[in-house]
PDB file of N, CA and C in Angstrom:
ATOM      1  N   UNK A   1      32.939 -35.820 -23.246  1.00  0.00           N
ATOM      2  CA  UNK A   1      31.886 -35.816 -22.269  1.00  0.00           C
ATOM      3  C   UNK A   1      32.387 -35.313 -20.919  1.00  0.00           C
ATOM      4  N   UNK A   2      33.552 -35.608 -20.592  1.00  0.00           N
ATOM      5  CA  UNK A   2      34.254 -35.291 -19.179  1.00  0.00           C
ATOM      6  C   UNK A   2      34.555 -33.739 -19.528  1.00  0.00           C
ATOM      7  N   UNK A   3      34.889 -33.382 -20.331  1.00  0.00           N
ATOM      8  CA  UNK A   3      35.217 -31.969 -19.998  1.00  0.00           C
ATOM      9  C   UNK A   3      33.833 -30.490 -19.961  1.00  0.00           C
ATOM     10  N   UNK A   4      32.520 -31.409 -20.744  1.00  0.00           N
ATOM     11  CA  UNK A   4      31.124 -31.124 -20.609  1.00  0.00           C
ATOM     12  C   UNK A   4      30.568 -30.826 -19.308  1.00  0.00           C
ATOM     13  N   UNK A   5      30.866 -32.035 -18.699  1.00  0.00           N
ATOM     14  CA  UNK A   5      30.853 -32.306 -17.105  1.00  0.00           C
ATOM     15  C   UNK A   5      31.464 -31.108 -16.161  1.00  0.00           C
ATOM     16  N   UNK A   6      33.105 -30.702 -16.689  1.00  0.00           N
ATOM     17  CA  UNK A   6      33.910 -30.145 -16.156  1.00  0.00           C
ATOM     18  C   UNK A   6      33.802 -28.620 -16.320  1.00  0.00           C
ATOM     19  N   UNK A   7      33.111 -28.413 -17.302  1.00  0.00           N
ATOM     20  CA  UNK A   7      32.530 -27.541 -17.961  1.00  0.00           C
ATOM     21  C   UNK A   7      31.130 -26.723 -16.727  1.00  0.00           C
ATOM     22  N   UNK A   8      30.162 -27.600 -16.758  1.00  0.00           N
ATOM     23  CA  UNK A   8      28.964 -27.518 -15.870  1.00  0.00           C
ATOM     24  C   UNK A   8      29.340 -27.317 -14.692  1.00  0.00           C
ATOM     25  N   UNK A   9      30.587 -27.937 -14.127  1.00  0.00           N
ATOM     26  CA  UNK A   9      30.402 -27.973 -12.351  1.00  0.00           C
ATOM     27  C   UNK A   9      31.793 -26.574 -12.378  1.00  0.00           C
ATOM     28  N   UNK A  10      32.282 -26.011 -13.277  1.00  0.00           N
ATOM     29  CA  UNK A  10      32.730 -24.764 -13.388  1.00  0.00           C
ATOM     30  C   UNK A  10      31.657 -23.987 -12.871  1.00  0.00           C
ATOM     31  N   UNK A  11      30.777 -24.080 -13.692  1.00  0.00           N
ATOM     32  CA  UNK A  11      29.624 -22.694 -13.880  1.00  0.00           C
ATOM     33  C   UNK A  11      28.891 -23.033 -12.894  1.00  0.00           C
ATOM     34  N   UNK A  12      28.399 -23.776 -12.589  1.00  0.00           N
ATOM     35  CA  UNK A  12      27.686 -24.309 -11.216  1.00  0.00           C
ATOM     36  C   UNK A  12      27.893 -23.875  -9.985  1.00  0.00           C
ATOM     37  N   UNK A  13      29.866 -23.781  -9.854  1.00  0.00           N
ATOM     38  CA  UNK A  13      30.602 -23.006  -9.212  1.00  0.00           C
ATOM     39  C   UNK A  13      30.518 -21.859  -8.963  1.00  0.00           C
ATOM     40  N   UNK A  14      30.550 -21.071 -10.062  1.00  0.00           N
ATOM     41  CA  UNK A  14      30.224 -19.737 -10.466  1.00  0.00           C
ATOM     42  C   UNK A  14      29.197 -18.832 -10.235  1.00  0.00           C
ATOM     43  N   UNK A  15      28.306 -19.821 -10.364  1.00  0.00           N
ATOM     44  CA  UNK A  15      27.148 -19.009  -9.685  1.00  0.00           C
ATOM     45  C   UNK A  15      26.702 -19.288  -8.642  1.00  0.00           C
ATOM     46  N   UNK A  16      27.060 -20.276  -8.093  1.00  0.00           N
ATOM     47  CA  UNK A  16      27.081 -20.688  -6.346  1.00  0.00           C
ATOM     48  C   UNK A  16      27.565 -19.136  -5.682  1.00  0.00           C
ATOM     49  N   UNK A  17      28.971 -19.148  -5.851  1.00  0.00           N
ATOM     50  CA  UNK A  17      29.418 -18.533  -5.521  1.00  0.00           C
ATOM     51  C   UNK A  17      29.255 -16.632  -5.919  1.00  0.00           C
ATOM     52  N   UNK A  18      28.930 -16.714  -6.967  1.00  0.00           N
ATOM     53  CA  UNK A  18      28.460 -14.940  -7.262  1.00  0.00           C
ATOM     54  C   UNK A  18      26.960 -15.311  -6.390  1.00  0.00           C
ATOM     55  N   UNK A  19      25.894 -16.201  -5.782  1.00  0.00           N
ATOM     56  CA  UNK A  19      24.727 -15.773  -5.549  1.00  0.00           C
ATOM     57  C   UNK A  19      25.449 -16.111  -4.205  1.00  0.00           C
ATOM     58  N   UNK A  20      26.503 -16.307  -3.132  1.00  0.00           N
ATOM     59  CA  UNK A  20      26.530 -16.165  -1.657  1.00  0.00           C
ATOM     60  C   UNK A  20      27.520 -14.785  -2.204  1.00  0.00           C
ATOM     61  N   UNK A  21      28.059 -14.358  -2.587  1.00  0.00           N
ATOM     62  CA  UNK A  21      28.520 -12.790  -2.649  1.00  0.00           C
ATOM     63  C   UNK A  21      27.380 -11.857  -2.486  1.00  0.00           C
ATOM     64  N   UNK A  22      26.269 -11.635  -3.769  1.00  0.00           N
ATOM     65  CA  UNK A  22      25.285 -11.402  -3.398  1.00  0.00           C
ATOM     66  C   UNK A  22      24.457 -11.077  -2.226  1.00  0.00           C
ATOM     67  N   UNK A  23      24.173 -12.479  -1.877  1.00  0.00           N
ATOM     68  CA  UNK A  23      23.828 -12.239  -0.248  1.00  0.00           C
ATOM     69  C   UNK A  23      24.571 -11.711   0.509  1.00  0.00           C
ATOM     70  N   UNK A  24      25.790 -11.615   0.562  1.00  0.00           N
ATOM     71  CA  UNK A  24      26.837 -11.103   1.668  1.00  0.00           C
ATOM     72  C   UNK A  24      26.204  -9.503   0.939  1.00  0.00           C
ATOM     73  N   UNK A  25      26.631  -8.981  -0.024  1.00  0.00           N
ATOM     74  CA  UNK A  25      26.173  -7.977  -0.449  1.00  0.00           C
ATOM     75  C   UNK A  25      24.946  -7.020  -0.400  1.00  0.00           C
ATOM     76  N   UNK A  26      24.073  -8.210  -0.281  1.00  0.00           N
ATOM     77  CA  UNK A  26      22.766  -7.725   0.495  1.00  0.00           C
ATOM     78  C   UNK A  26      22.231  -7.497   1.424  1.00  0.00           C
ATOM     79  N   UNK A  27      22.733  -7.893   2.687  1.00  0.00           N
ATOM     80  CA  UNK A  27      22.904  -8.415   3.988  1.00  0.00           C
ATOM     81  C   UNK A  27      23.586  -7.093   4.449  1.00  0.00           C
ATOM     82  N   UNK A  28      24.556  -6.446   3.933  1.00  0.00           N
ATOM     83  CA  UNK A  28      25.032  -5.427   4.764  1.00  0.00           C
ATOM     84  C   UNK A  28      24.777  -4.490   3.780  1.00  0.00           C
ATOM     85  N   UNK A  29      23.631  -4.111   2.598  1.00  0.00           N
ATOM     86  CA  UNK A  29      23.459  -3.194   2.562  1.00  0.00           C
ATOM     87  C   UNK A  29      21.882  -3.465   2.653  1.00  0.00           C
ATOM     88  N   UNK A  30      21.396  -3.964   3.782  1.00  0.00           N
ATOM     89  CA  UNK A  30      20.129  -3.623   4.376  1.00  0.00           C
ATOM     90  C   UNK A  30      20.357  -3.113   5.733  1.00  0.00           C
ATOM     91  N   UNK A  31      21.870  -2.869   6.470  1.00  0.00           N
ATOM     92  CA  UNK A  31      21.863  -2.683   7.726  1.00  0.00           C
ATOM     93  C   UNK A  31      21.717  -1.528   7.977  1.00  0.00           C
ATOM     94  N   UNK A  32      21.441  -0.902   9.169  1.00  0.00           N
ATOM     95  CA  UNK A  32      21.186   0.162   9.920  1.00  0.00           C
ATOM     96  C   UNK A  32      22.425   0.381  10.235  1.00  0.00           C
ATOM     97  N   UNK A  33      22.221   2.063  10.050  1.00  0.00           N
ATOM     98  CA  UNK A  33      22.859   3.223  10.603  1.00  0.00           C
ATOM     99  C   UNK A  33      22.418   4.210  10.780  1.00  0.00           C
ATOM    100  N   UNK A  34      22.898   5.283  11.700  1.00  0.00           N
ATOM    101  CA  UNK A  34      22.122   5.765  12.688  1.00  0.00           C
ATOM    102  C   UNK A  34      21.614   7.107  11.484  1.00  0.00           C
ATOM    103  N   UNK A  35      21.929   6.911  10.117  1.00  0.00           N
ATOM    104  CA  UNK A  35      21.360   8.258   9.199  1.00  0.00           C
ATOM    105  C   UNK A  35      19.897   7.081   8.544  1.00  0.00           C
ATOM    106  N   UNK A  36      19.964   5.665   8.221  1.00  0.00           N
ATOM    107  CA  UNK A  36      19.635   4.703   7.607  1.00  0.00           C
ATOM    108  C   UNK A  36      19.304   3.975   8.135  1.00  0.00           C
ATOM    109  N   UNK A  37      17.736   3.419   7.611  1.00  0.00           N
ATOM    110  CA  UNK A  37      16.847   2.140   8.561  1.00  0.00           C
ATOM    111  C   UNK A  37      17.316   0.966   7.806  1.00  0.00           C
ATOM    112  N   UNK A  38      17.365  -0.143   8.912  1.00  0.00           N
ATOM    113  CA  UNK A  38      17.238  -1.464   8.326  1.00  0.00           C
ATOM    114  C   UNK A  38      15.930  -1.806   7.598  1.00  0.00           C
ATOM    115  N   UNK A  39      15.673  -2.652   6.866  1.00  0.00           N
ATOM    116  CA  UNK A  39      14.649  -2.908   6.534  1.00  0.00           C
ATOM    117  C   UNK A  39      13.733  -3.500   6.710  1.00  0.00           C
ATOM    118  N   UNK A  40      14.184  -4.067   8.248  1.00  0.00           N
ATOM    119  CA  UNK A  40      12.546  -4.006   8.927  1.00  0.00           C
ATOM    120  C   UNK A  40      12.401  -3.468   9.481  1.00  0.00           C
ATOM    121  N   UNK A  41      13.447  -2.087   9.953  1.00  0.00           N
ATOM    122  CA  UNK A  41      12.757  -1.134  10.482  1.00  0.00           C
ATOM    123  C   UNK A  41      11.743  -0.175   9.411  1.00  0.00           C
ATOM    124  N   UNK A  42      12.413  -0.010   8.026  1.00  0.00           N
ATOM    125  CA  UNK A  42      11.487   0.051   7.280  1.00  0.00           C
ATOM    126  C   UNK A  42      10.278   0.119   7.175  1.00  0.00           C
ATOM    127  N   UNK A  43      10.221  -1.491   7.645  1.00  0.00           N
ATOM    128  CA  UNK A  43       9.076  -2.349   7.187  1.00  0.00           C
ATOM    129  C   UNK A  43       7.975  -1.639   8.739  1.00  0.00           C
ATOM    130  N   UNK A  44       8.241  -1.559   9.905  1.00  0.00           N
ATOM    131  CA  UNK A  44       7.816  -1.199  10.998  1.00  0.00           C
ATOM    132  C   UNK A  44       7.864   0.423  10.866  1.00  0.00           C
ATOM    133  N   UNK A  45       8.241   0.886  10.559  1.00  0.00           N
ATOM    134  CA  UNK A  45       7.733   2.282  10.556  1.00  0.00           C
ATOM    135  C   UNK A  45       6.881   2.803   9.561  1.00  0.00           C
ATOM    136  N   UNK A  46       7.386   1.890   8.382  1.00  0.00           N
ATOM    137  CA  UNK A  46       5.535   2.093   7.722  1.00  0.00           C
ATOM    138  C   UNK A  46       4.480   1.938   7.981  1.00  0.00           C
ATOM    139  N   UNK A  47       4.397   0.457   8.444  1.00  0.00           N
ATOM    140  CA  UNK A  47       3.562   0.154   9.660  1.00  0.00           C
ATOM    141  C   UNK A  47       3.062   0.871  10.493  1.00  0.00           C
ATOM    142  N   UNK A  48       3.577   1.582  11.592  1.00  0.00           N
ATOM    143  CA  UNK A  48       3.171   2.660  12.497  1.00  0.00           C
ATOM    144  C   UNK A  48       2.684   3.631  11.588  1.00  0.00           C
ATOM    145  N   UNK A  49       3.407   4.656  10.545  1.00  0.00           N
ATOM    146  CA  UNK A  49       2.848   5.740   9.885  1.00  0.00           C
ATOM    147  C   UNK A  49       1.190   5.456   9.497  1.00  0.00           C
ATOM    148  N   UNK A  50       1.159   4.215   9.071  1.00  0.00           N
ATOM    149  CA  UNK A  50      -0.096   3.538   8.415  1.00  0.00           C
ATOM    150  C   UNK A  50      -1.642   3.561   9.659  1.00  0.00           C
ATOM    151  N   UNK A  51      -0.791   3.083  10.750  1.00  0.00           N
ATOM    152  CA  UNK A  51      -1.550   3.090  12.062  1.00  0.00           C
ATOM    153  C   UNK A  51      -2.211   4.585  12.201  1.00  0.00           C
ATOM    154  N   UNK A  52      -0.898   5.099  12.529  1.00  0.00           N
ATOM    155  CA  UNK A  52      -1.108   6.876  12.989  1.00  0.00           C
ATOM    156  C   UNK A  52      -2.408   7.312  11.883  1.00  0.00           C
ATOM    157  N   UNK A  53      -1.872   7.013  10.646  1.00  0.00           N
ATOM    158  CA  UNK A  53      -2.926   8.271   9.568  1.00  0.00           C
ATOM    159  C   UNK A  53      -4.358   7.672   9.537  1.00  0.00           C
ATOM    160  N   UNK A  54      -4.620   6.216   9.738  1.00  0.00           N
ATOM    161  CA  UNK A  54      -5.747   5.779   9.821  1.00  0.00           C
ATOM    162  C   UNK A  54      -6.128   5.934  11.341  1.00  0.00           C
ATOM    163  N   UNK A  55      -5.639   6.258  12.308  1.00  0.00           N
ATOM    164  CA  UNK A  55      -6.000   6.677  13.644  1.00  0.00           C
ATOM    165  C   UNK A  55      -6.716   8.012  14.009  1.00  0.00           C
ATOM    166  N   UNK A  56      -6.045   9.046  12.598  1.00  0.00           N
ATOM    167  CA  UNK A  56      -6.286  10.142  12.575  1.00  0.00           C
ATOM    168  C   UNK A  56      -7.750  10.458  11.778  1.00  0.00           C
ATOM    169  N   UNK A  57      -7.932   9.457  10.843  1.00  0.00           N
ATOM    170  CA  UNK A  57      -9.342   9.253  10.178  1.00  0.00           C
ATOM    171  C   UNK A  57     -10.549   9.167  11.186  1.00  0.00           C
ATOM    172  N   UNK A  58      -9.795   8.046  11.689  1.00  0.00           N
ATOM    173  CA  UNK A  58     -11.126   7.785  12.591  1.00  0.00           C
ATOM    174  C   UNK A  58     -11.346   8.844  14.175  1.00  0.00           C
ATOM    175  N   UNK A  59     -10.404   9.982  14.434  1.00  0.00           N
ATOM    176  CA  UNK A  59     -10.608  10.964  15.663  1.00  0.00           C
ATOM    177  C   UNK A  59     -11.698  11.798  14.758  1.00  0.00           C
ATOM    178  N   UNK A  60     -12.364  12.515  15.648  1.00  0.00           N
ATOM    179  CA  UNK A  60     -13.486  13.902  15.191  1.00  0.00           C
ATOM    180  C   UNK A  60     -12.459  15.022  15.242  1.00  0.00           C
ATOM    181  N   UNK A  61     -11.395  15.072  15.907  1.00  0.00           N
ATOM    182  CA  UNK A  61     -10.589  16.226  16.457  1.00  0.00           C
ATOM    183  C   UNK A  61      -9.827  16.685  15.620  1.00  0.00           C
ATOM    184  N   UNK A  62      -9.301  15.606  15.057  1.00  0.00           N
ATOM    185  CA  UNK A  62      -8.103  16.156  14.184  1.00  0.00           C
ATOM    186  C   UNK A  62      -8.277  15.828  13.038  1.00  0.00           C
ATOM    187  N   UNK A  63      -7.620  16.755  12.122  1.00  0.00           N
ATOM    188  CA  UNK A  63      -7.785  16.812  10.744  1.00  0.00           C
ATOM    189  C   UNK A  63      -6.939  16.186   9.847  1.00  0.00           C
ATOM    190  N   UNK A  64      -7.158  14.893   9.827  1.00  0.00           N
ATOM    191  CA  UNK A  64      -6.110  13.948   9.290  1.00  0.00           C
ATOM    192  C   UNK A  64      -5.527  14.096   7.738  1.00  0.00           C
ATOM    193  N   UNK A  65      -6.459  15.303   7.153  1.00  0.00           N
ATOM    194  CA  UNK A  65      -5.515  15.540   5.972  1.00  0.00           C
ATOM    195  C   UNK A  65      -4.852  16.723   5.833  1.00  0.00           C
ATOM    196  N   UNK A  66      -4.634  17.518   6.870  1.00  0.00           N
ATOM    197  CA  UNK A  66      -3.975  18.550   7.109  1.00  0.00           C
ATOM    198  C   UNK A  66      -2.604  18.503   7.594  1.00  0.00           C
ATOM    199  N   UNK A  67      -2.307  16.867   8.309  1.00  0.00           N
ATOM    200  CA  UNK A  67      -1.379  16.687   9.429  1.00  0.00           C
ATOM    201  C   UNK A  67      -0.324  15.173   8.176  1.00  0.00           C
ATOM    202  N   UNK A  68       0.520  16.181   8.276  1.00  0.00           N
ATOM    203  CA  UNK A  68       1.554  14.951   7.828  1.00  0.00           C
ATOM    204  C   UNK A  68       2.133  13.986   8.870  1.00  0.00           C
ATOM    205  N   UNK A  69       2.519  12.439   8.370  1.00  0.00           N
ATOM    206  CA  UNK A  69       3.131  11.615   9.443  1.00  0.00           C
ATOM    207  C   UNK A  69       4.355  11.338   8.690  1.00  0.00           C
ATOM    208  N   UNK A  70       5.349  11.066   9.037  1.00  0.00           N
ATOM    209  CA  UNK A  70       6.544  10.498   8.958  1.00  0.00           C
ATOM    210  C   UNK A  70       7.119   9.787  10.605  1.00  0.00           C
ATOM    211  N   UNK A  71       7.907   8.788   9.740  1.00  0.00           N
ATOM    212  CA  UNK A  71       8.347   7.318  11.073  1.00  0.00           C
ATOM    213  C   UNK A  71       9.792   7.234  10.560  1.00  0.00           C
ATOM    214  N   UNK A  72      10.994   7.359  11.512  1.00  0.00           N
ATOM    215  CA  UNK A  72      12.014   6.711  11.264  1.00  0.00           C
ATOM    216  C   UNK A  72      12.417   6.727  12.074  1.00  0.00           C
ATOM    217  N   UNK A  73      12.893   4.986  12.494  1.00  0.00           N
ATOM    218  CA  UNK A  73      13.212   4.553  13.500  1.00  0.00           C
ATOM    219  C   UNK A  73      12.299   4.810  14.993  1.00  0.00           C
ATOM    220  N   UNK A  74      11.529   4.563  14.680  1.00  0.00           N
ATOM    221  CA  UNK A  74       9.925   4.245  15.696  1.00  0.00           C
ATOM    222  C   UNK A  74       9.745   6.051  15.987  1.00  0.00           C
ATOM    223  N   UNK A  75      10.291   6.987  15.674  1.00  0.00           N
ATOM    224  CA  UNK A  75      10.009   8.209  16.219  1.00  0.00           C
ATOM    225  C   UNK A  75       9.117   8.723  15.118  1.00  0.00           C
ATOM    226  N   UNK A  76       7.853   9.213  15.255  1.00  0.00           N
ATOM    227  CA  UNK A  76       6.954   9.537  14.664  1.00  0.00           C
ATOM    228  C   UNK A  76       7.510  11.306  14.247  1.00  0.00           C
ATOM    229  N   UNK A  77       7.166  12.022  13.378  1.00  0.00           N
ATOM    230  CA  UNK A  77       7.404  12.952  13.223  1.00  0.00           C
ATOM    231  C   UNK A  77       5.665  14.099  12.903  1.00  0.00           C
ATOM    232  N   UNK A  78       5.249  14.675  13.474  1.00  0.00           N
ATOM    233  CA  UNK A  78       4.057  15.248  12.861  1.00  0.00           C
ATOM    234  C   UNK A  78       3.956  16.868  12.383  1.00  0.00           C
ATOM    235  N   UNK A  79       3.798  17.182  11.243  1.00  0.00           N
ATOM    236  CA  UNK A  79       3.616  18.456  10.263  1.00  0.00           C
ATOM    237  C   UNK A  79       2.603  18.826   9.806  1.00  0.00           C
ATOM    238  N   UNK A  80       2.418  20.007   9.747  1.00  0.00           N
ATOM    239  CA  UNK A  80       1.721  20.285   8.629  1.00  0.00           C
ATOM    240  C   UNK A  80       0.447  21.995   9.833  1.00  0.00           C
ATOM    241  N   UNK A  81      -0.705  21.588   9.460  1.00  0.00           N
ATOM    242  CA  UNK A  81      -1.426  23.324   9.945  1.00  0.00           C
ATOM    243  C   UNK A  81      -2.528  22.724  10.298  1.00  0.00           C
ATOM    244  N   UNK A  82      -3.452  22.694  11.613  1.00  0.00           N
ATOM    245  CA  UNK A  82      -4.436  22.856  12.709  1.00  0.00           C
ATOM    246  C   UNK A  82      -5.026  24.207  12.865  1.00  0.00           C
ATOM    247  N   UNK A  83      -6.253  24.120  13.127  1.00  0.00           N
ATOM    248  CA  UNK A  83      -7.102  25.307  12.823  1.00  0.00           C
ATOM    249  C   UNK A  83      -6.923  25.724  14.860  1.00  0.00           C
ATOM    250  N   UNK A  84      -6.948  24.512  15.905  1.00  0.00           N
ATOM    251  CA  UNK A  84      -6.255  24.635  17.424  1.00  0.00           C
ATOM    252  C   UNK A  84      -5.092  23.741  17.906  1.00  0.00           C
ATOM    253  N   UNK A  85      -5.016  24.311  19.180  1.00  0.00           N
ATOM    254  CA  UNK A  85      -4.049  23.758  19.501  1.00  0.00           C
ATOM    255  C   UNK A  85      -4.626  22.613  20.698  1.00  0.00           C
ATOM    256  N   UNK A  86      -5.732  22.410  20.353  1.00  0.00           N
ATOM    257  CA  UNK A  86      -6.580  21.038  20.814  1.00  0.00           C
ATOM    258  C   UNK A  86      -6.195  20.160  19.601  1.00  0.00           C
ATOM    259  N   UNK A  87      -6.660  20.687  18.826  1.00  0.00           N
ATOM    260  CA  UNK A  87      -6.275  19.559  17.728  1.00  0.00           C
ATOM    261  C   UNK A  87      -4.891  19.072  17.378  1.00  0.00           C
ATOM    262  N   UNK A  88      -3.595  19.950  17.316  1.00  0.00           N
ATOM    263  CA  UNK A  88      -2.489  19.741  17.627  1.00  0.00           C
ATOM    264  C   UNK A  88      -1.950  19.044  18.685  1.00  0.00           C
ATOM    265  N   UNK A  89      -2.486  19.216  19.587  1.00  0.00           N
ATOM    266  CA  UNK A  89      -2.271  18.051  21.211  1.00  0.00           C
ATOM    267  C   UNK A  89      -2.688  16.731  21.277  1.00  0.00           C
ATOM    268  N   UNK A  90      -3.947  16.541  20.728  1.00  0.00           N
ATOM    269  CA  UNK A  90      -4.310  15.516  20.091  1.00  0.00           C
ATOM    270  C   UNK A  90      -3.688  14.550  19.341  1.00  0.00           C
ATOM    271  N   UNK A  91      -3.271  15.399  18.236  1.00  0.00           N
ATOM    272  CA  UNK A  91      -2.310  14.482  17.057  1.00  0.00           C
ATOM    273  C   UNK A  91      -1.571  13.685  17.717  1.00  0.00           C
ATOM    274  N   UNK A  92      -0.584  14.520  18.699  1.00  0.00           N
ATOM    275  CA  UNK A  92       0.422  14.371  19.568  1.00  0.00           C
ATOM    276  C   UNK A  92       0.386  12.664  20.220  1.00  0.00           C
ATOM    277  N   UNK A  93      -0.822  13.349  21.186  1.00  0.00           N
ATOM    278  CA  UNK A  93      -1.667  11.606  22.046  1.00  0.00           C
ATOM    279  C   UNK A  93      -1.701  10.666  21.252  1.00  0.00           C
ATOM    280  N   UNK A  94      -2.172  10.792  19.961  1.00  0.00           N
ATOM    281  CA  UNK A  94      -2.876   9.499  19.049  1.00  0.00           C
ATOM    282  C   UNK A  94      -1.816   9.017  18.623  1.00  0.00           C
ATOM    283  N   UNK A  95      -0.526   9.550  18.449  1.00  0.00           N
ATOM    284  CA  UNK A  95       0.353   9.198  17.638  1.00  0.00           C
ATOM    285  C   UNK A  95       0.763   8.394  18.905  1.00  0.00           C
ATOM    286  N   UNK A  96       1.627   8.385  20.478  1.00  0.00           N
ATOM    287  CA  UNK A  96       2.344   8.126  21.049  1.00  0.00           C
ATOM    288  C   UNK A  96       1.270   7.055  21.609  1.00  0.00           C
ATOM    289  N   UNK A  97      -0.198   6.770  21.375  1.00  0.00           N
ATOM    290  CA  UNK A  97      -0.717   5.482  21.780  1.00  0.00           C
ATOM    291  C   UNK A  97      -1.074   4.509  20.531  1.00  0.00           C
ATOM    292  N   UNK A  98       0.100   4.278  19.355  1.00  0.00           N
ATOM    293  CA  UNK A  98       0.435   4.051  18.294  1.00  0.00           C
ATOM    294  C   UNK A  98       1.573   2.562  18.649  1.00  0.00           C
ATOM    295  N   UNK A  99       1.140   1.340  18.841  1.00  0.00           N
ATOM    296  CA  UNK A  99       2.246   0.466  19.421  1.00  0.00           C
ATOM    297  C   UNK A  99       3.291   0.722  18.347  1.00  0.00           C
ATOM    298  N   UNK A 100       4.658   0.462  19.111  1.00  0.00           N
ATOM    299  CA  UNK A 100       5.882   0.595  18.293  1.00  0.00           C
ATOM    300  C   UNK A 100       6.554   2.247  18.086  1.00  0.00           C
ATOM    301  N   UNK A 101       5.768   3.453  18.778  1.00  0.00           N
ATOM    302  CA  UNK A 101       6.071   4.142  18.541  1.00  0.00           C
ATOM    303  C   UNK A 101       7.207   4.755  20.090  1.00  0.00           C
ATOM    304  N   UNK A 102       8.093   5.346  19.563  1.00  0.00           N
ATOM    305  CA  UNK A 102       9.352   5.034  20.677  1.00  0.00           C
ATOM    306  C   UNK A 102       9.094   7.176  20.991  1.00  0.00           C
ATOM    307  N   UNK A 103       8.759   7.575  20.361  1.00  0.00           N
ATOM    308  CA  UNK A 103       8.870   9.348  20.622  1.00  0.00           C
ATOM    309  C   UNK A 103       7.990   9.919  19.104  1.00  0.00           C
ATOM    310  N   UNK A 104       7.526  10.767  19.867  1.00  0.00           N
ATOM    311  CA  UNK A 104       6.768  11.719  18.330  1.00  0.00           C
ATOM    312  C   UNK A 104       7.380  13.450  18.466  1.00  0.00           C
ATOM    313  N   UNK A 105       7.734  13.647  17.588  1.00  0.00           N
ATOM    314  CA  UNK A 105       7.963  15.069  17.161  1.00  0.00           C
ATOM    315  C   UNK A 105       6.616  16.040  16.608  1.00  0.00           C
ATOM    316  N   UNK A 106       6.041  16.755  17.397  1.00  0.00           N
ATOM    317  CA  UNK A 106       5.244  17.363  16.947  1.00  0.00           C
ATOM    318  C   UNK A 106       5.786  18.784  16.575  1.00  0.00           C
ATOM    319  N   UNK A 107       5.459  18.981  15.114  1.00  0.00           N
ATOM    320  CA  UNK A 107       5.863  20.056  14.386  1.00  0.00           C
ATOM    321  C   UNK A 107       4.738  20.559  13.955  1.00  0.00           C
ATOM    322  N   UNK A 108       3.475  20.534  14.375  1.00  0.00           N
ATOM    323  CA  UNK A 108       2.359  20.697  13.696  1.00  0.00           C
ATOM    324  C   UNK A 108       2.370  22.391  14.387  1.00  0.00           C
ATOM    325  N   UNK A 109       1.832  23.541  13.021  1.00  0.00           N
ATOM    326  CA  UNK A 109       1.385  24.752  13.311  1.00  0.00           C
ATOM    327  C   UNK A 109       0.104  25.150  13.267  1.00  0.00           C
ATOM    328  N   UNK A 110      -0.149  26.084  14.607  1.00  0.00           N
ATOM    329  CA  UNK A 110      -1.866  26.200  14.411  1.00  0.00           C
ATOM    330  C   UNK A 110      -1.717  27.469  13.905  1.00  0.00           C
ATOM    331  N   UNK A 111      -2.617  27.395  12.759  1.00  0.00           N
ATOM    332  CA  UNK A 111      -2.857  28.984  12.403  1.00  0.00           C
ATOM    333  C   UNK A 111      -3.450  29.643  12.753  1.00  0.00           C
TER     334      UNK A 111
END
C-alpha cells in the first residue's frame, strides 16, 4: 500500500511539475517582439481591425469592400483601390478616430 501511495505522489509530482514548465513555456512564447504581437496585443488589434471595417460599412464615402484593414501593434495598415482620393482620405480619418489606434498607413490606390 505504501509504495501505491509512493507511487501516486511520484506522478502527482510529475505532472505538477511538467504543467508549471508548460506555463513557463507558454508565458514566453506569448511575448512580444518587435517582428511578433503579444497576445493581447493580438487580441486588441483585432479588435480595432473589427472597429475600422465596420466603421467603413457604416461611411457613404468609402467603399468598405474595396479597402483592406490590417492592425499590428495598434498601427492600422490600409490597401487595396478607391474610385477618389476623397474616399482614400477618408479611410485614412475613420481609421485614426478608431480608439486604440496608435498610426495608420494608408496604402490605398485611386484608380
Amino acid at each position: 500500500m505504501n509504495s501505491l501511495k509512493s507511487s501516486l505522489k511520484v506522478c502527482a509530482l510529475v505532472v505538477l511539475c511538467g504543467s508549471s514548465l508548460g506555463l513557463v513555456s507558454l508565458q514566453t512564447g506569448c511575448a512580444a517582439t518587435p517582428t511578433k504581437e503579444s497576445t493581447g496585443e493580438f487580441v486588441d488589434d483585432s479588435t480595432i481591425t473589427a472597429k475600422v471595417k465596420a466603421a467603413f460599412i457604416h461611411d457613404e464615402t468609402v467603399k468598405a469592400f474595396d479597402v483592406s484593414v490590417e492592425t499590428f501593434k495598434g498601427t492600422v495598415l490600409l490597401s487595396g483601390f478607391v474610385d477618389t482620393s476623397e474616399q482614400r482620405s477618408r479611410a485614412a480619418q475613420i481609421a485614426r478616430g478608431i480608439r486604440g489606434v496608435h498610426d495608420v498607413e494608408n496604402k490605398i490606390t485611386v484608380k
